[in-house]
N, C-alpha and C. Protein backbone atom coordinates (compact mmCIF):
# COMPACT_ATOMS: atom_id res chain seq x y z
N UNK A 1 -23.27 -51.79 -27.99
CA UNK A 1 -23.60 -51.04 -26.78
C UNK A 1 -22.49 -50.05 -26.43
N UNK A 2 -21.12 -50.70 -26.59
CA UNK A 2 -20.13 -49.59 -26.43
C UNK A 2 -20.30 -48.70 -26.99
N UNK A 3 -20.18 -48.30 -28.63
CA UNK A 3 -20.50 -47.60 -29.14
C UNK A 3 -22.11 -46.64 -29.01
N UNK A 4 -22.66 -47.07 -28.55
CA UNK A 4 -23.98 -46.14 -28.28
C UNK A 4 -23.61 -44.80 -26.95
N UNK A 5 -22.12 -45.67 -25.93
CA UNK A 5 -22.05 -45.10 -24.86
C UNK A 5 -21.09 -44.07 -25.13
N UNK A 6 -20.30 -44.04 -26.23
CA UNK A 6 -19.13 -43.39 -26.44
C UNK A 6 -19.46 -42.37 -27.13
N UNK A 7 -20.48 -42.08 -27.75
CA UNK A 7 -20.88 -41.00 -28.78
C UNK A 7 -21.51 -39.67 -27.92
N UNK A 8 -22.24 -39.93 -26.98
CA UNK A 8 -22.34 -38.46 -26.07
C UNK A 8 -20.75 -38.67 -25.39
N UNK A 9 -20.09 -39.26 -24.83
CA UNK A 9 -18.88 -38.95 -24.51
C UNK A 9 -17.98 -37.71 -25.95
N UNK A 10 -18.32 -38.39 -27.15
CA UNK A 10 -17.44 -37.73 -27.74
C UNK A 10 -17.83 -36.56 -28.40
N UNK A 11 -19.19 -35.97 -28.08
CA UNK A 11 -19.64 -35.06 -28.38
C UNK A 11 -19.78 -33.61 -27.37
N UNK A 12 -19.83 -34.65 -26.30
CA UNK A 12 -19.55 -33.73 -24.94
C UNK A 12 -17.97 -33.18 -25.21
N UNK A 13 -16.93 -34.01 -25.55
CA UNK A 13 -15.43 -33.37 -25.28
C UNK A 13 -15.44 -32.40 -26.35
N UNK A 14 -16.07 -32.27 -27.72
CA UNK A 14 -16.45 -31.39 -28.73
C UNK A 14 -16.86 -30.27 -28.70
N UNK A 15 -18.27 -30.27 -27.66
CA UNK A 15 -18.92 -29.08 -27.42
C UNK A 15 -17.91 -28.45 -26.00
N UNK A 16 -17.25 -29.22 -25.22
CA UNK A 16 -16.14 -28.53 -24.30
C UNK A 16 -14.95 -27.62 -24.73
N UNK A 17 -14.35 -28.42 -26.11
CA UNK A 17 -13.33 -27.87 -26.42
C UNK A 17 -14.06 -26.16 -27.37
N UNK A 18 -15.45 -26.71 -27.78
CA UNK A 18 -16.18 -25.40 -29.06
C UNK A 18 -15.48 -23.74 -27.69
N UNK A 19 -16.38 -24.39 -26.48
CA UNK A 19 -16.37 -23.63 -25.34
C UNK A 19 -15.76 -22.78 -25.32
N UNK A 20 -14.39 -23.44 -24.38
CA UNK A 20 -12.89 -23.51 -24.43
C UNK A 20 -12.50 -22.04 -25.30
N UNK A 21 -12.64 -22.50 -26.56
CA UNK A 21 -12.13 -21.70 -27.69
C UNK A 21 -12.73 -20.58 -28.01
N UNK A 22 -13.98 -20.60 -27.62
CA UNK A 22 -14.91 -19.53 -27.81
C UNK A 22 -14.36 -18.22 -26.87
N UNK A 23 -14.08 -19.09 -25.40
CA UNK A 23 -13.67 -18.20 -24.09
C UNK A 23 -12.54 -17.56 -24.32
N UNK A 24 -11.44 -17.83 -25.06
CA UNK A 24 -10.43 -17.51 -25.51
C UNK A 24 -10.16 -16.65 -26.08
N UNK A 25 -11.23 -16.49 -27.54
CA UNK A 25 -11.28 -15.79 -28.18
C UNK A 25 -11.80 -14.45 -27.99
N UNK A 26 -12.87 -14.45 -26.83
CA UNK A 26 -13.13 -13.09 -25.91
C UNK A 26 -12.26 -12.47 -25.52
N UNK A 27 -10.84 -13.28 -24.77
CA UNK A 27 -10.34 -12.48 -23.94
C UNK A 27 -9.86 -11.31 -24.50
N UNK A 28 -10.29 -9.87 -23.75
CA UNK A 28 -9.62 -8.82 -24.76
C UNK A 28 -8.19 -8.98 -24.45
N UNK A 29 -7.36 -8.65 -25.81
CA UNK A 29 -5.90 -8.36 -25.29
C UNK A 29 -5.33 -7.01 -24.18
N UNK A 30 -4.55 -7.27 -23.80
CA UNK A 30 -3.76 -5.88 -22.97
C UNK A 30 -3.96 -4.82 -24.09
N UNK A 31 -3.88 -3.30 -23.63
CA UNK A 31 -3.48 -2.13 -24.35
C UNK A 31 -1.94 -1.81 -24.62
N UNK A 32 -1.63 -2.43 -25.64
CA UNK A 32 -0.10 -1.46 -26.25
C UNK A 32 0.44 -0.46 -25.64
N UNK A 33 -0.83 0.64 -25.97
CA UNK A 33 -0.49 1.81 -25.68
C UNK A 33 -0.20 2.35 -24.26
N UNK A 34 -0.79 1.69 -23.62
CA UNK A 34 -0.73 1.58 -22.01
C UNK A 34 0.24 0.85 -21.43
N UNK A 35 0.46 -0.34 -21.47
CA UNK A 35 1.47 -1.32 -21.22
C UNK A 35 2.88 -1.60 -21.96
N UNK A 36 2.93 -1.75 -23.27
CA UNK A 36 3.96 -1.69 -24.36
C UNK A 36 3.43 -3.20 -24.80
N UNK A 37 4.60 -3.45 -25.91
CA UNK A 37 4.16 -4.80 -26.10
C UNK A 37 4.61 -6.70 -25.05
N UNK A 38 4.07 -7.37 -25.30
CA UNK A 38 4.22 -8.51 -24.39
C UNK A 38 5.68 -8.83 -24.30
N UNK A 39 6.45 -8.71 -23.14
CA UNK A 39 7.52 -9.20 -23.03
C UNK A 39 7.84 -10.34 -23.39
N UNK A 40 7.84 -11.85 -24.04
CA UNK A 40 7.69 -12.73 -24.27
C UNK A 40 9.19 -13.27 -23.72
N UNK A 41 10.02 -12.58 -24.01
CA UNK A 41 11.96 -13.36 -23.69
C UNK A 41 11.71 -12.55 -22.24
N UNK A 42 11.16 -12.32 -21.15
CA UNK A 42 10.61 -11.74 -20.09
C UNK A 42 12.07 -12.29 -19.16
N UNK A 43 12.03 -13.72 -19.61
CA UNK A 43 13.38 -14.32 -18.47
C UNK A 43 14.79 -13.54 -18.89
N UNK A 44 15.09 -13.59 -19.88
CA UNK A 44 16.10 -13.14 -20.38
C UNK A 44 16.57 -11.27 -20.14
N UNK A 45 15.14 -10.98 -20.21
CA UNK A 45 15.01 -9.13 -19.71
C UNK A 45 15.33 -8.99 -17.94
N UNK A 46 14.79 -9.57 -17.48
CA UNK A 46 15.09 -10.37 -16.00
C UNK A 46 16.30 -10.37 -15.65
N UNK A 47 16.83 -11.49 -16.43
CA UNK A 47 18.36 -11.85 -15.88
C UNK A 47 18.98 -11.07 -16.25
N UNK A 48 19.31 -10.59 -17.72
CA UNK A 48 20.06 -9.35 -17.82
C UNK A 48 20.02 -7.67 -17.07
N UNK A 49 19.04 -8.03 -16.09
CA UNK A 49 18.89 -6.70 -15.51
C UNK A 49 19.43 -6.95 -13.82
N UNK A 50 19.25 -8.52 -13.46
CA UNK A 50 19.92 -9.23 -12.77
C UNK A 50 21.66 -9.44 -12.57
N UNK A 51 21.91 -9.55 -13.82
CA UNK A 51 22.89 -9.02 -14.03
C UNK A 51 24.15 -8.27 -13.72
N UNK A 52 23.06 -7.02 -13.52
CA UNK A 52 23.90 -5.70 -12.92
C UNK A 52 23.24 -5.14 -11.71
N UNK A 53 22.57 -6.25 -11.21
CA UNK A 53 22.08 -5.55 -9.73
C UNK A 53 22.44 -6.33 -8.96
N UNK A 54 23.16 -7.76 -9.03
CA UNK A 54 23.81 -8.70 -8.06
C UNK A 54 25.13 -8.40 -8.08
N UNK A 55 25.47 -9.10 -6.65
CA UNK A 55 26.88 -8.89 -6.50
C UNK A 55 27.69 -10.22 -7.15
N UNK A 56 27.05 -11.22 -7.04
CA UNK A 56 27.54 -12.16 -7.66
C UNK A 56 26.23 -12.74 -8.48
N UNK A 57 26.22 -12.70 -9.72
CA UNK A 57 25.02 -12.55 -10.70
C UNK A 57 25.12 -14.32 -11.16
N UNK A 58 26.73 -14.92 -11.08
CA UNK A 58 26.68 -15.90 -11.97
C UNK A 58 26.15 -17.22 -10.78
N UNK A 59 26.07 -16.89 -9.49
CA UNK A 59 25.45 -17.75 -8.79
C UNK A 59 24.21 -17.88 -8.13
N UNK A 60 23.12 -16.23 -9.01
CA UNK A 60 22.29 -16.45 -8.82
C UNK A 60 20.59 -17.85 -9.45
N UNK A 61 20.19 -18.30 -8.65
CA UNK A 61 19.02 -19.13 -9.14
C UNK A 61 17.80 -18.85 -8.44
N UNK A 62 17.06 -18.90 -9.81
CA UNK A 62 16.25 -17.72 -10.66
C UNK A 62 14.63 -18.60 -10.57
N UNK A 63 13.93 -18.64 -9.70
CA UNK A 63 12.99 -19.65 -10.12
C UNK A 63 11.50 -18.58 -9.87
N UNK A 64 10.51 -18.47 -11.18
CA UNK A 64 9.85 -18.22 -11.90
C UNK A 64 8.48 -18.08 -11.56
N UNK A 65 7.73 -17.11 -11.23
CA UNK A 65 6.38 -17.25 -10.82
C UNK A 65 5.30 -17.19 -11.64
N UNK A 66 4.86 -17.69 -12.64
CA UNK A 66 4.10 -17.28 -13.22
C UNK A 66 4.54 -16.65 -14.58
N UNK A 67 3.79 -16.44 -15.51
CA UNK A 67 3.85 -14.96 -16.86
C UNK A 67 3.90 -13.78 -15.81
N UNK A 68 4.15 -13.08 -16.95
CA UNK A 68 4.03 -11.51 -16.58
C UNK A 68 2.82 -11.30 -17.34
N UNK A 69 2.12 -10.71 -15.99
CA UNK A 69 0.74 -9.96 -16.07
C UNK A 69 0.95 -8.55 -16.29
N UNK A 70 -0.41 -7.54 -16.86
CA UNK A 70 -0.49 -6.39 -17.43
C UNK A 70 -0.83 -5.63 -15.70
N UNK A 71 -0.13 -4.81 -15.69
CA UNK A 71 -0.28 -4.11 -13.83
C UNK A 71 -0.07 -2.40 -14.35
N UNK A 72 -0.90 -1.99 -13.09
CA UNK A 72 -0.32 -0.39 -12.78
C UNK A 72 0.05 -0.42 -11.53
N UNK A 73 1.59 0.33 -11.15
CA UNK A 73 1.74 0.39 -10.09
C UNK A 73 2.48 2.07 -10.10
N UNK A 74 1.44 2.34 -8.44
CA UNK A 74 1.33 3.24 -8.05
C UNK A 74 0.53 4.37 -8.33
N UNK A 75 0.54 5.24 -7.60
CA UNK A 75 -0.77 6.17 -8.07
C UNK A 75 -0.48 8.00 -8.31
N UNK A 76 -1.42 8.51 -8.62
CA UNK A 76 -0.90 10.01 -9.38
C UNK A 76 -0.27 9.86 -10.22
N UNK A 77 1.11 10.89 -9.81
CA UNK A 77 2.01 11.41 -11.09
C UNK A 77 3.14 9.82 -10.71
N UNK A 78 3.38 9.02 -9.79
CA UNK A 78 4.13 8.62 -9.88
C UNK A 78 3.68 6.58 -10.87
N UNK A 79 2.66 7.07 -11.10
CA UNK A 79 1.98 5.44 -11.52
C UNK A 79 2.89 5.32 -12.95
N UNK A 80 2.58 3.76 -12.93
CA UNK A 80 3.41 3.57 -14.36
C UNK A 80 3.00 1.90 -14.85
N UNK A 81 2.66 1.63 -15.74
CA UNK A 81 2.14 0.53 -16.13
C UNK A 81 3.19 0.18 -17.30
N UNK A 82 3.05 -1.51 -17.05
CA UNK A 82 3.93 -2.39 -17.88
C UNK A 82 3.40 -4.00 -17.27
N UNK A 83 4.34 -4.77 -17.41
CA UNK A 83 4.32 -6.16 -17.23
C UNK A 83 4.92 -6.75 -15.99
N UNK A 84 4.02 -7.07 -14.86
CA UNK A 84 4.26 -7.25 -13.80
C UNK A 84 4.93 -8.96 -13.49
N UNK A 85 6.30 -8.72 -13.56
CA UNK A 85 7.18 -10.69 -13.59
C UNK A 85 7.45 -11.19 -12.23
N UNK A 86 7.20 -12.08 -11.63
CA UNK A 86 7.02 -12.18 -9.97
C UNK A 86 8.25 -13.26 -10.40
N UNK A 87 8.92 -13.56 -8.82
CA UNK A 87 10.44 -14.36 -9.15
C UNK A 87 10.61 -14.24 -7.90
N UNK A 88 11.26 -15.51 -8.08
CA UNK A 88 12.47 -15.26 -6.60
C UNK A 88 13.59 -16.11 -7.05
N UNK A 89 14.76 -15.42 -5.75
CA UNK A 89 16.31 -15.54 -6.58
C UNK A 89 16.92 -15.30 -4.81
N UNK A 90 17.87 -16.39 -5.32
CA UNK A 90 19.09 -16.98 -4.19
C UNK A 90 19.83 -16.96 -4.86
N UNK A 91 21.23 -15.91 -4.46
CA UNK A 91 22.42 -15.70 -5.11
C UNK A 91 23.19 -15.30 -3.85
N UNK A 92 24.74 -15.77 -3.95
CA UNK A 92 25.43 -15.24 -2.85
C UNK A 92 25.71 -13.57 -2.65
N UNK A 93 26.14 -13.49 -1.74
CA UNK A 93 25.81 -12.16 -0.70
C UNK A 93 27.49 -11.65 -1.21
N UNK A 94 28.09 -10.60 -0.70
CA UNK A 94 29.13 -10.07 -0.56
C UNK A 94 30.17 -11.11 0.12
N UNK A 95 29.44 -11.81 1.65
CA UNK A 95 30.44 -12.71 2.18
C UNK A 95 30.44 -14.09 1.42
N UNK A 96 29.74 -14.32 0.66
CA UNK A 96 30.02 -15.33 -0.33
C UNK A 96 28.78 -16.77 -0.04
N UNK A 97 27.88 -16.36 1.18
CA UNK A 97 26.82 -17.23 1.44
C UNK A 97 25.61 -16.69 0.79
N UNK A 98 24.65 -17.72 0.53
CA UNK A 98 23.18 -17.55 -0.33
C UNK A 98 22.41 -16.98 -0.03
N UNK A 99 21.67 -15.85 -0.23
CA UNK A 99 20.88 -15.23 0.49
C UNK A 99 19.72 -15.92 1.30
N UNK A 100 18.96 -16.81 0.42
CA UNK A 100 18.02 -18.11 0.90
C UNK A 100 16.89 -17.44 -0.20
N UNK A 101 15.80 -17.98 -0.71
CA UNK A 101 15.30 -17.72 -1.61
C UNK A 101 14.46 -16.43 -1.38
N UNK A 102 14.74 -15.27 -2.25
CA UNK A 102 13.56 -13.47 -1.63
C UNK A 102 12.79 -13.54 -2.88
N UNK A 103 11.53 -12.76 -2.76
CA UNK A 103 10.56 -12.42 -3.49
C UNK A 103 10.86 -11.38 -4.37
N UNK A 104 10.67 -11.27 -5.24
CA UNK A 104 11.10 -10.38 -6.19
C UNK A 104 10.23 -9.74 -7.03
N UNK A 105 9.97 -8.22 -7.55
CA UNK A 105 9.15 -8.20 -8.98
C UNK A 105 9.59 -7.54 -9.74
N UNK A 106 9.24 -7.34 -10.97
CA UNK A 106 9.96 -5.87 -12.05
C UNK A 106 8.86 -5.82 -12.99
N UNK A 107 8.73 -4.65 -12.82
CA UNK A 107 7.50 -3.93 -14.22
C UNK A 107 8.75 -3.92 -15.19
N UNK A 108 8.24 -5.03 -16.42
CA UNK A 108 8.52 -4.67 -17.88
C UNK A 108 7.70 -3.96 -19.01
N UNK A 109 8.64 -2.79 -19.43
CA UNK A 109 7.46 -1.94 -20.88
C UNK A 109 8.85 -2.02 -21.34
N UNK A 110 8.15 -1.80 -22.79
CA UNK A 110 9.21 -1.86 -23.89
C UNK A 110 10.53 -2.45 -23.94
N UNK A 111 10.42 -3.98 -23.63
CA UNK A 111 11.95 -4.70 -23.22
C UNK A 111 12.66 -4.42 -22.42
N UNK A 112 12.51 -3.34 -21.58
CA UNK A 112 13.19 -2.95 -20.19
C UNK A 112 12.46 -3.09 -18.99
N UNK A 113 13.19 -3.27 -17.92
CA UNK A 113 12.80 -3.23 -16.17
C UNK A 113 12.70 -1.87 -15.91
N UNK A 114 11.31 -1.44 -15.80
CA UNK A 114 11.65 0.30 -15.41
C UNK A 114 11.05 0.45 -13.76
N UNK A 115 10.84 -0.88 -13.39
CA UNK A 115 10.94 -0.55 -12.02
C UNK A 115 11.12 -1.84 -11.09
N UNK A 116 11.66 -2.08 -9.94
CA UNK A 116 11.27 -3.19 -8.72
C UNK A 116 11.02 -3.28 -7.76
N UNK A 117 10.29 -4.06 -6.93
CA UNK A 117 9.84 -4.01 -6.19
C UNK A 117 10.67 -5.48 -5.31
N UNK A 118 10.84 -5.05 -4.13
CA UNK A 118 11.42 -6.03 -3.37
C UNK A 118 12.81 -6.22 -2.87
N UNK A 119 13.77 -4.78 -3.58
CA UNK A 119 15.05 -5.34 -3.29
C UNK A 119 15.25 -4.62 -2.28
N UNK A 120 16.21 -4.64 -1.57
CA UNK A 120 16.78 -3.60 -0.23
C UNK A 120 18.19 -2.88 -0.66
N UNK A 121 18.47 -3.33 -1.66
CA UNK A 121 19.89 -2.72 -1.90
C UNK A 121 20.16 -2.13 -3.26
């Protein structure tokens, strides 16, 4: 009897995963040509651009929103598309206290930050 009950169980998780994979395989990829290619070391492009925009870089912490999604930001002549990396980062200030955790973003194309959104300084 067990076995009679387990066989649509295991045919159901079969035809879920066929699904699954099928849906996957639709998804179109991003445009290259439009975006550049997938930032994949995205953290590392991040921090090194972090880097040189903190005042104290080695006490910033860096916590992670998500992948970077394919975005256009802005419109007309000034739009520009790449890989949109959401973040936020608490690093000390000039007087040497933490900022408290801010929102952060940076369009990545071609292994570089060519733009952000969120900083004041």
């Amino acid at each position: 009897m067990k076995t009679f009950l387990l066989l649509p169980l295991v045919c159901a998780v079969a035809l879920g995963m066929t699904v699954v994979g099928s849906l996957d395989a639709q998804t179109p990829s991003p445009d290259t040509n439009r975006y550049g290619p997938y930032p994949t070391n995205y953290k590392q492009i991040v921090t090194q651009w972090l880097n040189k925009q903190l005042i104290d870089p080695d006490s910033a912490r860096i916590e992670w929103n998500g992948e970077p999604k394919p975005t256009d930001v802005g419109k007309g002549s000034d739009a520009v598309s790449g890989y949109l990396a959401n973040f936020t980062v608490n690093a000390r200030n000039q007087f040497g206290a933490f900022t408290g955790k801010q929102k952060h973003s940076v369009l990545i194309r071609n292994g570089e930050v060519i733009k952000s959104m969120g900083f004041a300084y």
